[in-house]
PDB file of N, CA and C in Angstrom:
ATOM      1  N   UNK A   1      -3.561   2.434 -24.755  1.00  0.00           N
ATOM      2  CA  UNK A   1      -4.356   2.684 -23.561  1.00  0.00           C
ATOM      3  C   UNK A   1      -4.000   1.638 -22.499  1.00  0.00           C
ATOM      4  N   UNK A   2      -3.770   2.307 -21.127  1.00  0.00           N
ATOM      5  CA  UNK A   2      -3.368   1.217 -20.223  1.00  0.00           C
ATOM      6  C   UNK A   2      -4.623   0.350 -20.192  1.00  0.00           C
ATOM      7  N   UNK A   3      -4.187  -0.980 -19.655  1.00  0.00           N
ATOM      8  CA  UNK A   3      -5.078  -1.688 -18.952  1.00  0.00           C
ATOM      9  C   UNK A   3      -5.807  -1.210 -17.466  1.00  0.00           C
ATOM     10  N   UNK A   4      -6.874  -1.595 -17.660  1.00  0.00           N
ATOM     11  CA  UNK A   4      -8.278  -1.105 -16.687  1.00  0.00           C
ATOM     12  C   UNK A   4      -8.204  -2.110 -14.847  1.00  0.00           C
ATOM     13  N   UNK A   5      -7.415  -1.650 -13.693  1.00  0.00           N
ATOM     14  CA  UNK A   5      -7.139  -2.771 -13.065  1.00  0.00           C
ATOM     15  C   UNK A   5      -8.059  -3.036 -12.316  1.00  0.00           C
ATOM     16  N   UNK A   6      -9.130  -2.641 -12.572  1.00  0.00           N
ATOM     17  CA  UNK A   6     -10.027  -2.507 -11.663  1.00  0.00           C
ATOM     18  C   UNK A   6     -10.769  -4.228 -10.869  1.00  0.00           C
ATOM     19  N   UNK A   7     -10.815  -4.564  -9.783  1.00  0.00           N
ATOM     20  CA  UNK A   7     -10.708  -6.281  -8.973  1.00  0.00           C
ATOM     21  C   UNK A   7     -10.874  -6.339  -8.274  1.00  0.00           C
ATOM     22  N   UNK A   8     -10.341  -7.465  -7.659  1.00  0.00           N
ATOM     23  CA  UNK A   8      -9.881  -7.531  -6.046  1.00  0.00           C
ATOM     24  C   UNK A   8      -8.757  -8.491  -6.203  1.00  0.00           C
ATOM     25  N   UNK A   9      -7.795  -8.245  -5.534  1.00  0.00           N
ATOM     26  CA  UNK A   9      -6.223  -8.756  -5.181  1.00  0.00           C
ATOM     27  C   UNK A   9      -6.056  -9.480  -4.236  1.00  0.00           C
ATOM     28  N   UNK A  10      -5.885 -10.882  -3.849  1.00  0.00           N
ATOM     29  CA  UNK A  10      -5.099 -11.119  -3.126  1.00  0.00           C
ATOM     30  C   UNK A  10      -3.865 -11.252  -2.796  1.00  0.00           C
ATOM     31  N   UNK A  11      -2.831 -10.760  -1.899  1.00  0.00           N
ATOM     32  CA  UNK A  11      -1.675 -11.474  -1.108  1.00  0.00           C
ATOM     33  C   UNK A  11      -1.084 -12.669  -1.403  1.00  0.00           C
ATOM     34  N   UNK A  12       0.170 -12.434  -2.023  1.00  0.00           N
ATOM     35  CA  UNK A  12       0.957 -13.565  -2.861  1.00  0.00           C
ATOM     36  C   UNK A  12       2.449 -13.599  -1.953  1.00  0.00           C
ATOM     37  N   UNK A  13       2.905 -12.340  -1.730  1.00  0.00           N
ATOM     38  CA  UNK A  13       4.132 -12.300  -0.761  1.00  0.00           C
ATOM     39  C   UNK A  13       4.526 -10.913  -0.946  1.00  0.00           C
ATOM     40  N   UNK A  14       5.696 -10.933  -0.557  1.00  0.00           N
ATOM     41  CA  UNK A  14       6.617  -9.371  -0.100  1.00  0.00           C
ATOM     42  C   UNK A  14       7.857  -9.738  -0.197  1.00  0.00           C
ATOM     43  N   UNK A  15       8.798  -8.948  -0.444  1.00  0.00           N
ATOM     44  CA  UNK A  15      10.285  -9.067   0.131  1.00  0.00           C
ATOM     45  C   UNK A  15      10.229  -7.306   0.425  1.00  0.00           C
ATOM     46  N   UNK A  16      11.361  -7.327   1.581  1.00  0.00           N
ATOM     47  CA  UNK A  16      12.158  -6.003   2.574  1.00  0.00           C
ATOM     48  C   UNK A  16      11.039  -5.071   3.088  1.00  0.00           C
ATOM     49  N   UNK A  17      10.096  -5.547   3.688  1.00  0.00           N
ATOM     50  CA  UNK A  17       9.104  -4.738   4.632  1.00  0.00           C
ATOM     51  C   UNK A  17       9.652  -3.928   5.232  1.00  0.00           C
ATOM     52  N   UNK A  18       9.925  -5.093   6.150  1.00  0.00           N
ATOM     53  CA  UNK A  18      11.074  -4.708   7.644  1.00  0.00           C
ATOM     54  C   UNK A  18      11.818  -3.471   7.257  1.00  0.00           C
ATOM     55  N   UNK A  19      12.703  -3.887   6.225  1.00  0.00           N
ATOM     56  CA  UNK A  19      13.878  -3.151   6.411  1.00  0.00           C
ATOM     57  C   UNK A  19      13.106  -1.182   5.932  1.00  0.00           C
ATOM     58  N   UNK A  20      12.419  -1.555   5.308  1.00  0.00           N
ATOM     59  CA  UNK A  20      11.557  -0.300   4.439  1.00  0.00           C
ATOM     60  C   UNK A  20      10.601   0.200   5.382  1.00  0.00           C
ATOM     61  N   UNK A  21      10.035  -0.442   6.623  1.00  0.00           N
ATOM     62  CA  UNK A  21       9.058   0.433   7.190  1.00  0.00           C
ATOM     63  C   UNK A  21      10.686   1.313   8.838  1.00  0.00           C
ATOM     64  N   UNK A  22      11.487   0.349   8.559  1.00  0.00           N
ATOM     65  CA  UNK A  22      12.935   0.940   9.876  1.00  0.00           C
ATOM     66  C   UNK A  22      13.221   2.285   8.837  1.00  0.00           C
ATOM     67  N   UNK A  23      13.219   1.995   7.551  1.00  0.00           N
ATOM     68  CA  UNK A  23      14.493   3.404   6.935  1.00  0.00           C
ATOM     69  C   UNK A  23      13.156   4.424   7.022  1.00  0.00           C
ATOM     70  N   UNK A  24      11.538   4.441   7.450  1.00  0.00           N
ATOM     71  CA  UNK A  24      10.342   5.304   7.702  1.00  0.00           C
ATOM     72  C   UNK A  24      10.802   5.723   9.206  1.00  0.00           C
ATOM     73  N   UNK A  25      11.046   5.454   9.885  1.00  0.00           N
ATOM     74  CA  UNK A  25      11.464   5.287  11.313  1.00  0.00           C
ATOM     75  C   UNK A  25      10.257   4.577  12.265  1.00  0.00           C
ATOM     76  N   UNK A  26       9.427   3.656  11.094  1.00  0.00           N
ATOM     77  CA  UNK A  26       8.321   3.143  12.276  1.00  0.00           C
ATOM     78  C   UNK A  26       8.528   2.054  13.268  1.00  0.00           C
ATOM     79  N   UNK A  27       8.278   2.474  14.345  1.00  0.00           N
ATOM     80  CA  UNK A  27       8.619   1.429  15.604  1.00  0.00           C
ATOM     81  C   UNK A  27       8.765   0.215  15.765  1.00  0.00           C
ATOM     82  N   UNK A  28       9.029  -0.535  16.301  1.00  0.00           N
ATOM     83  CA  UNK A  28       9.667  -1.963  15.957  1.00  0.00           C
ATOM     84  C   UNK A  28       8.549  -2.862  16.517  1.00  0.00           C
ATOM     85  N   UNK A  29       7.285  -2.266  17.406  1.00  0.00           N
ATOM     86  CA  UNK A  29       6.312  -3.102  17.670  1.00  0.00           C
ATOM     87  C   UNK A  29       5.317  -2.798  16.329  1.00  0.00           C
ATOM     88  N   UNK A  30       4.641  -2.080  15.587  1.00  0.00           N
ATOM     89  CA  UNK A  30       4.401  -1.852  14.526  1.00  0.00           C
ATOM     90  C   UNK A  30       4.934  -2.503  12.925  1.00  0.00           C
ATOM     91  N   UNK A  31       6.359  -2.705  13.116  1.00  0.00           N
ATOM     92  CA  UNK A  31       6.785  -3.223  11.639  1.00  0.00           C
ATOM     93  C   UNK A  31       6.699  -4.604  11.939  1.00  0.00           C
ATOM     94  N   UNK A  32       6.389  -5.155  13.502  1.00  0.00           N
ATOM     95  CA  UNK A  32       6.059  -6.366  13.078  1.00  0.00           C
ATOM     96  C   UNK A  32       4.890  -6.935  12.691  1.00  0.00           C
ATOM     97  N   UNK A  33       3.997  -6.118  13.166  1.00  0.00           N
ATOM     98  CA  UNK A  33       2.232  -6.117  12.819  1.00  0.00           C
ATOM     99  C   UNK A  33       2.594  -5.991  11.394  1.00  0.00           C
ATOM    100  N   UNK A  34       3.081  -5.022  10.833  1.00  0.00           N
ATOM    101  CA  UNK A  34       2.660  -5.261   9.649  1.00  0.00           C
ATOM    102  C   UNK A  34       3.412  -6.182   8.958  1.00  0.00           C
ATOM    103  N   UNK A  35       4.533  -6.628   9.275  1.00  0.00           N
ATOM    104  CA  UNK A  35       4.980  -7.646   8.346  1.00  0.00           C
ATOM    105  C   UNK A  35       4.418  -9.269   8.674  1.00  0.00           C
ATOM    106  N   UNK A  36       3.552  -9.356   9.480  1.00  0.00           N
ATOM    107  CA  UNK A  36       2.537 -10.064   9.757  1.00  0.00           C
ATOM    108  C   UNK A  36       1.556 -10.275   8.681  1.00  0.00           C
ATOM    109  N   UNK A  37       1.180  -8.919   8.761  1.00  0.00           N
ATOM    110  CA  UNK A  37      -0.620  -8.961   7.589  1.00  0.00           C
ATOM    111  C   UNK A  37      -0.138  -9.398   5.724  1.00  0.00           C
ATOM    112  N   UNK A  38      -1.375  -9.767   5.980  1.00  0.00           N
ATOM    113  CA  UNK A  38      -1.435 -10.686   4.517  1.00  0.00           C
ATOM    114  C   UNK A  38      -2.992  -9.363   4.115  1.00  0.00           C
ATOM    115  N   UNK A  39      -2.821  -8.662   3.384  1.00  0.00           N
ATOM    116  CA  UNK A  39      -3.715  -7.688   3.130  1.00  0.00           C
ATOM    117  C   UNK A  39      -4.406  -7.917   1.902  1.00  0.00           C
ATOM    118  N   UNK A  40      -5.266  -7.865   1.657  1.00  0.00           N
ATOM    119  CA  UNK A  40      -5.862  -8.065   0.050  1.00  0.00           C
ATOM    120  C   UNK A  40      -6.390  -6.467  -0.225  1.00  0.00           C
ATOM    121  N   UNK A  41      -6.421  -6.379  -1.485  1.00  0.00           N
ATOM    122  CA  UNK A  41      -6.840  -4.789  -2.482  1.00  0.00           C
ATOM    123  C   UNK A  41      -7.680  -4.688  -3.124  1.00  0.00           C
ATOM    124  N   UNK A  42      -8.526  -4.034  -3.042  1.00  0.00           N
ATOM    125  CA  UNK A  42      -9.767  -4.136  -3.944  1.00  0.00           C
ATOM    126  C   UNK A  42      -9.432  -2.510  -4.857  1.00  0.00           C
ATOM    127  N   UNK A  43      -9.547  -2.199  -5.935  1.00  0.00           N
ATOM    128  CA  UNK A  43      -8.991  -1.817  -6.977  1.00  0.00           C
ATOM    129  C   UNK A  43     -10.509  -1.449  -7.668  1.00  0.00           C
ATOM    130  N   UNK A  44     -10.728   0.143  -7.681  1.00  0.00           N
ATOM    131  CA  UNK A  44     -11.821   0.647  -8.288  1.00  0.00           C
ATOM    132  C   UNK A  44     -10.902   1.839  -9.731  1.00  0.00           C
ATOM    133  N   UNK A  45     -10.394   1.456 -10.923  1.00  0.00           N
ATOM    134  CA  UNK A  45      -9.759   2.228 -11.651  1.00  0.00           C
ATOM    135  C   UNK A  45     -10.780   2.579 -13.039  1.00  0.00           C
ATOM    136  N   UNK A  46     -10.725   4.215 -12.633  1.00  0.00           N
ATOM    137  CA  UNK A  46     -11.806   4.496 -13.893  1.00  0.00           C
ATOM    138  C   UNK A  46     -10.767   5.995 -13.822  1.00  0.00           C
ATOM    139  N   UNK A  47     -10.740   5.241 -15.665  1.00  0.00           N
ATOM    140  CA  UNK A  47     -10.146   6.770 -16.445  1.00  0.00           C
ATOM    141  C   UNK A  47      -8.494   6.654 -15.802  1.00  0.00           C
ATOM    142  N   UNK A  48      -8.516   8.056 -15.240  1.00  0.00           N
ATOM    143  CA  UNK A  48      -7.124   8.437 -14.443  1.00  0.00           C
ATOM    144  C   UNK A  48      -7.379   8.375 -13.184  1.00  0.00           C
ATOM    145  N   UNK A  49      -8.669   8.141 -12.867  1.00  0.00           N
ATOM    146  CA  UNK A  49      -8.598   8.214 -11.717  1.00  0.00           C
ATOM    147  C   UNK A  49      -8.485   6.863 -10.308  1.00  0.00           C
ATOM    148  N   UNK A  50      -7.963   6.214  -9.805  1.00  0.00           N
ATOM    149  CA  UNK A  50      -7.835   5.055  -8.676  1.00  0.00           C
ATOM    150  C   UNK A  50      -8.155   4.914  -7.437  1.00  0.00           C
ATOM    151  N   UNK A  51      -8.751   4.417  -7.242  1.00  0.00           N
ATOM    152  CA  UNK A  51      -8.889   4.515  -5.478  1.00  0.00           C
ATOM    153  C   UNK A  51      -8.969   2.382  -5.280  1.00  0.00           C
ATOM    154  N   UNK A  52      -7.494   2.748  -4.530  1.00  0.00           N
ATOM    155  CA  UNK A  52      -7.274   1.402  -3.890  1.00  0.00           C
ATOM    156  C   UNK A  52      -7.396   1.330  -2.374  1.00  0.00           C
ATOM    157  N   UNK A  53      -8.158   0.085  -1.560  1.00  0.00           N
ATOM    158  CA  UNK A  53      -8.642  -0.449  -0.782  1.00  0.00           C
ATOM    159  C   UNK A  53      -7.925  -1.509  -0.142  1.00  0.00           C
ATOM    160  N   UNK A  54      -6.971  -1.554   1.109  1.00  0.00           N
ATOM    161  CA  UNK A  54      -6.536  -2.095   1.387  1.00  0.00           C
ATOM    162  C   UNK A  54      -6.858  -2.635   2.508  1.00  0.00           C
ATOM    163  N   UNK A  55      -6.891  -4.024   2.724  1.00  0.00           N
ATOM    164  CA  UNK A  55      -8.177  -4.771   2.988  1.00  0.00           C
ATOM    165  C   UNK A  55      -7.372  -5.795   4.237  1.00  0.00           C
ATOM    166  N   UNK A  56      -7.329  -5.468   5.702  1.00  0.00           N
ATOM    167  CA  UNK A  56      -6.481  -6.298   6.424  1.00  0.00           C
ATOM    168  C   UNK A  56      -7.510  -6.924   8.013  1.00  0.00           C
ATOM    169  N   UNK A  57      -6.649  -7.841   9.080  1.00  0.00           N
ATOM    170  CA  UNK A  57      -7.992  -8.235   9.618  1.00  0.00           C
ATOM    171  C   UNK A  57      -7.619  -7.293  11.123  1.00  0.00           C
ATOM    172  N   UNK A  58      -7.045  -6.025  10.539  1.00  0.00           N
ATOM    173  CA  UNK A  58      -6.972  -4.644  12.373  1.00  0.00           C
ATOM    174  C   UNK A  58      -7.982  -4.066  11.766  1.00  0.00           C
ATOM    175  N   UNK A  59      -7.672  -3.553  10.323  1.00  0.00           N
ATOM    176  CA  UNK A  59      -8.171  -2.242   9.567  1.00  0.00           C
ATOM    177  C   UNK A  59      -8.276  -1.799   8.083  1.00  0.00           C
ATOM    178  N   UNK A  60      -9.112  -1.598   7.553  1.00  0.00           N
ATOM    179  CA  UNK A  60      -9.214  -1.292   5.984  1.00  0.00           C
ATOM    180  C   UNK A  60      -8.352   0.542   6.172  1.00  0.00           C
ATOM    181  N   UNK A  61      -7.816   0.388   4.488  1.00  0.00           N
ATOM    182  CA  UNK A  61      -7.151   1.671   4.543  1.00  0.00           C
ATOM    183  C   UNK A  61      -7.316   2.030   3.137  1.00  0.00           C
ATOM    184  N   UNK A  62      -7.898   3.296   2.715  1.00  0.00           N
ATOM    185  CA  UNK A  62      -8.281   3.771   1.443  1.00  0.00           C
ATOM    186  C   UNK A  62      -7.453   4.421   0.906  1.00  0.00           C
ATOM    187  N   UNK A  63      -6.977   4.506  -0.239  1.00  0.00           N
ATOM    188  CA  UNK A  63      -5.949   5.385  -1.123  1.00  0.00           C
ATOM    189  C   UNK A  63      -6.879   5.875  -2.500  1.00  0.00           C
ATOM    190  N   UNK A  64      -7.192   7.602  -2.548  1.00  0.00           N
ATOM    191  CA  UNK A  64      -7.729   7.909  -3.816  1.00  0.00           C
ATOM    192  C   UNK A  64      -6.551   8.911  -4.646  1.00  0.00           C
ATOM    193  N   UNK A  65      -6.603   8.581  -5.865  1.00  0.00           N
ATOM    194  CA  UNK A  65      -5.601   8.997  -6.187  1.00  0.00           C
ATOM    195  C   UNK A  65      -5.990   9.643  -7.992  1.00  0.00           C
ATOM    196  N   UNK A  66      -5.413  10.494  -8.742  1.00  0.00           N
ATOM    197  CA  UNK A  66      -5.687  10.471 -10.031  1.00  0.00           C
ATOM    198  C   UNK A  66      -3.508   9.783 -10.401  1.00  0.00           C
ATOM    199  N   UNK A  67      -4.135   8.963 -12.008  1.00  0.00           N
ATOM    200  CA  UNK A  67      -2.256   8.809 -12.126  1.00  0.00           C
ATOM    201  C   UNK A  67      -1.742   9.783 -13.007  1.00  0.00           C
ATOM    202  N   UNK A  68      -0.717   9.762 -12.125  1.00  0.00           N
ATOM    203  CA  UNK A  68       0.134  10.626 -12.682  1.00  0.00           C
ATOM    204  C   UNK A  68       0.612  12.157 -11.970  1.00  0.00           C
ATOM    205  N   UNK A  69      -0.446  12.377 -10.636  1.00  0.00           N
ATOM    206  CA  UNK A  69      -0.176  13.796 -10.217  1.00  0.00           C
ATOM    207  C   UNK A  69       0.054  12.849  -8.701  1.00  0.00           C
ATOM    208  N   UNK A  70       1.290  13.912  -8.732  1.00  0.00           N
ATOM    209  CA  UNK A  70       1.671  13.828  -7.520  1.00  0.00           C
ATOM    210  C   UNK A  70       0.486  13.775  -6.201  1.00  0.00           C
ATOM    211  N   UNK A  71       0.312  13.090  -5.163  1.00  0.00           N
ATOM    212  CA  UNK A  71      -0.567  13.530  -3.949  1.00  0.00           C
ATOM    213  C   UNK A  71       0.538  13.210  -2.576  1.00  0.00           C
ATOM    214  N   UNK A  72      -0.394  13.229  -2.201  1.00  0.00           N
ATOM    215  CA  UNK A  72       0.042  13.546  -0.734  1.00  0.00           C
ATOM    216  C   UNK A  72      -0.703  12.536   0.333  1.00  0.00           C
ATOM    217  N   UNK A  73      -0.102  11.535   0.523  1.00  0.00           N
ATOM    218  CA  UNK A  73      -0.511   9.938   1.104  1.00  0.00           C
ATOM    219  C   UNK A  73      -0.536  10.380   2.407  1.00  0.00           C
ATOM    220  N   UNK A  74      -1.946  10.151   3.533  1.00  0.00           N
ATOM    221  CA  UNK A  74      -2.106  10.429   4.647  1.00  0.00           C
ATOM    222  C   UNK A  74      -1.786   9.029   5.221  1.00  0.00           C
ATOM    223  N   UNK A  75      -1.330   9.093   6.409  1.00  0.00           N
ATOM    224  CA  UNK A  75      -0.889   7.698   7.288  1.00  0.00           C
ATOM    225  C   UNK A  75      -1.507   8.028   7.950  1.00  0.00           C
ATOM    226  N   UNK A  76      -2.471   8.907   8.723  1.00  0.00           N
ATOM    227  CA  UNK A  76      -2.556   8.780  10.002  1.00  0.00           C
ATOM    228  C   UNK A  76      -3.520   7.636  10.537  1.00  0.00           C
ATOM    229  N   UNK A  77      -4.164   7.041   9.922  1.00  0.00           N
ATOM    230  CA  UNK A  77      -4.552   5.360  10.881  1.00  0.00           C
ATOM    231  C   UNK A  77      -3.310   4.571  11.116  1.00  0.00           C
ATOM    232  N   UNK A  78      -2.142   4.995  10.601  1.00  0.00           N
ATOM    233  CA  UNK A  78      -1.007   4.261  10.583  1.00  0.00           C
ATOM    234  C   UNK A  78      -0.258   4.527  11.636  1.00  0.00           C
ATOM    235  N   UNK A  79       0.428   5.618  11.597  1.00  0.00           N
ATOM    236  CA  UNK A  79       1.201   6.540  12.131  1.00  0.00           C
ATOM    237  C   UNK A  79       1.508   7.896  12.446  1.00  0.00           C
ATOM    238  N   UNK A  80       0.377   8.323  11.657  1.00  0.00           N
ATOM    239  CA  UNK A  80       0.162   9.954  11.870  1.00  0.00           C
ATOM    240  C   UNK A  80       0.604  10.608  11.045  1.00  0.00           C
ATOM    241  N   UNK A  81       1.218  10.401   9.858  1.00  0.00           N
ATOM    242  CA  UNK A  81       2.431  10.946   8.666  1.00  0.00           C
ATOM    243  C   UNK A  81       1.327  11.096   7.784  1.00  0.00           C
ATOM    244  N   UNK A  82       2.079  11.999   7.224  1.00  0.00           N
ATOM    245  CA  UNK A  82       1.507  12.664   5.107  1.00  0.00           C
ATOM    246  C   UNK A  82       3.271  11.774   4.628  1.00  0.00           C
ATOM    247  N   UNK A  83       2.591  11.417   3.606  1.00  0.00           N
ATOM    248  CA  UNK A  83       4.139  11.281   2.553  1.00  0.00           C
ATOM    249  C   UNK A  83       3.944  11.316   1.291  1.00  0.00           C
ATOM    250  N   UNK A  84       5.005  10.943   0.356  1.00  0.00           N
ATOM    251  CA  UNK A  84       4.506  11.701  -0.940  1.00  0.00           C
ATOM    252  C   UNK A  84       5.424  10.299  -2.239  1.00  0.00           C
ATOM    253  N   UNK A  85       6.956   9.727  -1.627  1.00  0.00           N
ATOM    254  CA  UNK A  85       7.246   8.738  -2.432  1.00  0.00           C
ATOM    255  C   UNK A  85       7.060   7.373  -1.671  1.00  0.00           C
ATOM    256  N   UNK A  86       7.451   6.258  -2.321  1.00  0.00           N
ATOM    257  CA  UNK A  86       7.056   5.040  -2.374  1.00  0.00           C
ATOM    258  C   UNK A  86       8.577   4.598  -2.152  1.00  0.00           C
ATOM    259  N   UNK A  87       9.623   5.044  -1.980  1.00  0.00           N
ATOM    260  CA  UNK A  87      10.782   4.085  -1.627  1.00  0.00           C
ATOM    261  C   UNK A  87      11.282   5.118  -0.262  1.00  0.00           C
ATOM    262  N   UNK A  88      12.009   4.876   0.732  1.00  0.00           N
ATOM    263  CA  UNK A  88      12.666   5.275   2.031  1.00  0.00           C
ATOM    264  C   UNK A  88      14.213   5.018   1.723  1.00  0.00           C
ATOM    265  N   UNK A  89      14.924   6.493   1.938  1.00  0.00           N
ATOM    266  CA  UNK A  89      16.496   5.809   1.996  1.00  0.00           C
ATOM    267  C   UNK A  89      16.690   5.391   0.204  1.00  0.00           C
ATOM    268  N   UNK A  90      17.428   4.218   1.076  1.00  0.00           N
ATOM    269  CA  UNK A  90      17.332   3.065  -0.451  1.00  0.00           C
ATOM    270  C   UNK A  90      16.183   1.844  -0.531  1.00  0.00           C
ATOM    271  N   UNK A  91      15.766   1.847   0.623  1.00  0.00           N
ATOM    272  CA  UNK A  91      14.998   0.749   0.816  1.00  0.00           C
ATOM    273  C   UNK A  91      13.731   0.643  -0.155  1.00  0.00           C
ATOM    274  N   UNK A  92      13.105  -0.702  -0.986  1.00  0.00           N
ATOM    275  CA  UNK A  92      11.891  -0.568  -1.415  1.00  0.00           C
ATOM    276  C   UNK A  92      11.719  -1.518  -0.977  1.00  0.00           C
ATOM    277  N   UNK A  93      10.143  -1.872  -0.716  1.00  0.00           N
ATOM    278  CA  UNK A  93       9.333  -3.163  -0.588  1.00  0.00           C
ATOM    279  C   UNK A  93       8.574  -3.026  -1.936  1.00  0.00           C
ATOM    280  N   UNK A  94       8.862  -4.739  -2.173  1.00  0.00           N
ATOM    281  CA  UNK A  94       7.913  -5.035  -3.264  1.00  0.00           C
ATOM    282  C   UNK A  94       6.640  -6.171  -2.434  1.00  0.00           C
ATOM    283  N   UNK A  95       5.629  -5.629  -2.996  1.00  0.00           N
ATOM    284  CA  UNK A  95       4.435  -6.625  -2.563  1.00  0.00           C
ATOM    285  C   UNK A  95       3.680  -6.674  -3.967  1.00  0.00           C
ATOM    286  N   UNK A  96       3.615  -8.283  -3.782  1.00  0.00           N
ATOM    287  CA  UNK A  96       3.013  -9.193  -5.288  1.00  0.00           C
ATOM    288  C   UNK A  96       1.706  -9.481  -4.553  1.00  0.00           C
ATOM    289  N   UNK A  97       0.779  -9.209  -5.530  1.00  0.00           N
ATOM    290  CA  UNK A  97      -1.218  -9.737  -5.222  1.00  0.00           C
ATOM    291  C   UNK A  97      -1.100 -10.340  -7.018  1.00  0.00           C
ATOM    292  N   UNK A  98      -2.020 -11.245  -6.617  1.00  0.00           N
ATOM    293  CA  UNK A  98      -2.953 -11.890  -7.271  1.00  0.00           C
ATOM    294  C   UNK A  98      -4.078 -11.238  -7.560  1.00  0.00           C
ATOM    295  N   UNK A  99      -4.786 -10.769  -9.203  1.00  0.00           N
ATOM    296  CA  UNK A  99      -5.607 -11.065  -9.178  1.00  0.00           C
ATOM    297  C   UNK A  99      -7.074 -11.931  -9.483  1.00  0.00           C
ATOM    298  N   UNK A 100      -8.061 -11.993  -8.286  1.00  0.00           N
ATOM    299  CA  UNK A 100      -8.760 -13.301  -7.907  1.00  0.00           C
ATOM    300  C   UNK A 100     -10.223 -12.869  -8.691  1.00  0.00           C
ATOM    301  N   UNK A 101     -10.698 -11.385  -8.791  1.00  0.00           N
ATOM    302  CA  UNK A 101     -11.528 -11.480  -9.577  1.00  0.00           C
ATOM    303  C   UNK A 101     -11.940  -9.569  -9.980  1.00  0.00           C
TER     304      UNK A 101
END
């Protein structure tokens, strides 16, 4: 049985934002905002089901999700986009949190 992640996360670092929010085609005043934010996650995981909370100082942004089935990720506080994978191109960003409790 997986582990239960359910917390709150803080912001430890990132590598290839930049390069991963350019291969999205998001604008170059935007990928710097975000490669700015230091975001923390608050993490509600019961069963299969997840809903992560991403926690920044413009805007909170909610992700509900069950694992394992495909969904369909709304951006639009972001950018206005639906998307569906987690890497662009070749590009991935990895972002490391801590968790604080």
């Amino acid at each position: 049985m997986p582990p239960n992640l359910t917390g709150y996360y803080r912001f430890v670092s990132q590598e290839n934002m930049d390069n991963y929010l350019r291969a999205l085609d998001i604008n170059v005043v935007l990928r710097k905002l975000v490669c700015l934010l230091k975001p923390d996650k608050e993490i509600i995981h019961t069963g299969d089901h997840m809903v992560i909370r991403t926690i920044t100082s413009l805007r909170d942004y909610v992700m509900d999700f069950d694992l394992g089935v495909q969904f369909e990720e709304d951006l639009g506080p972001v950018d206005g986009r639906k998307c569906q994978r987690m890497t662009a191109e070749d590009e991935v960003c990895v972002q490391v949190f801590q968790k604080v409790k």
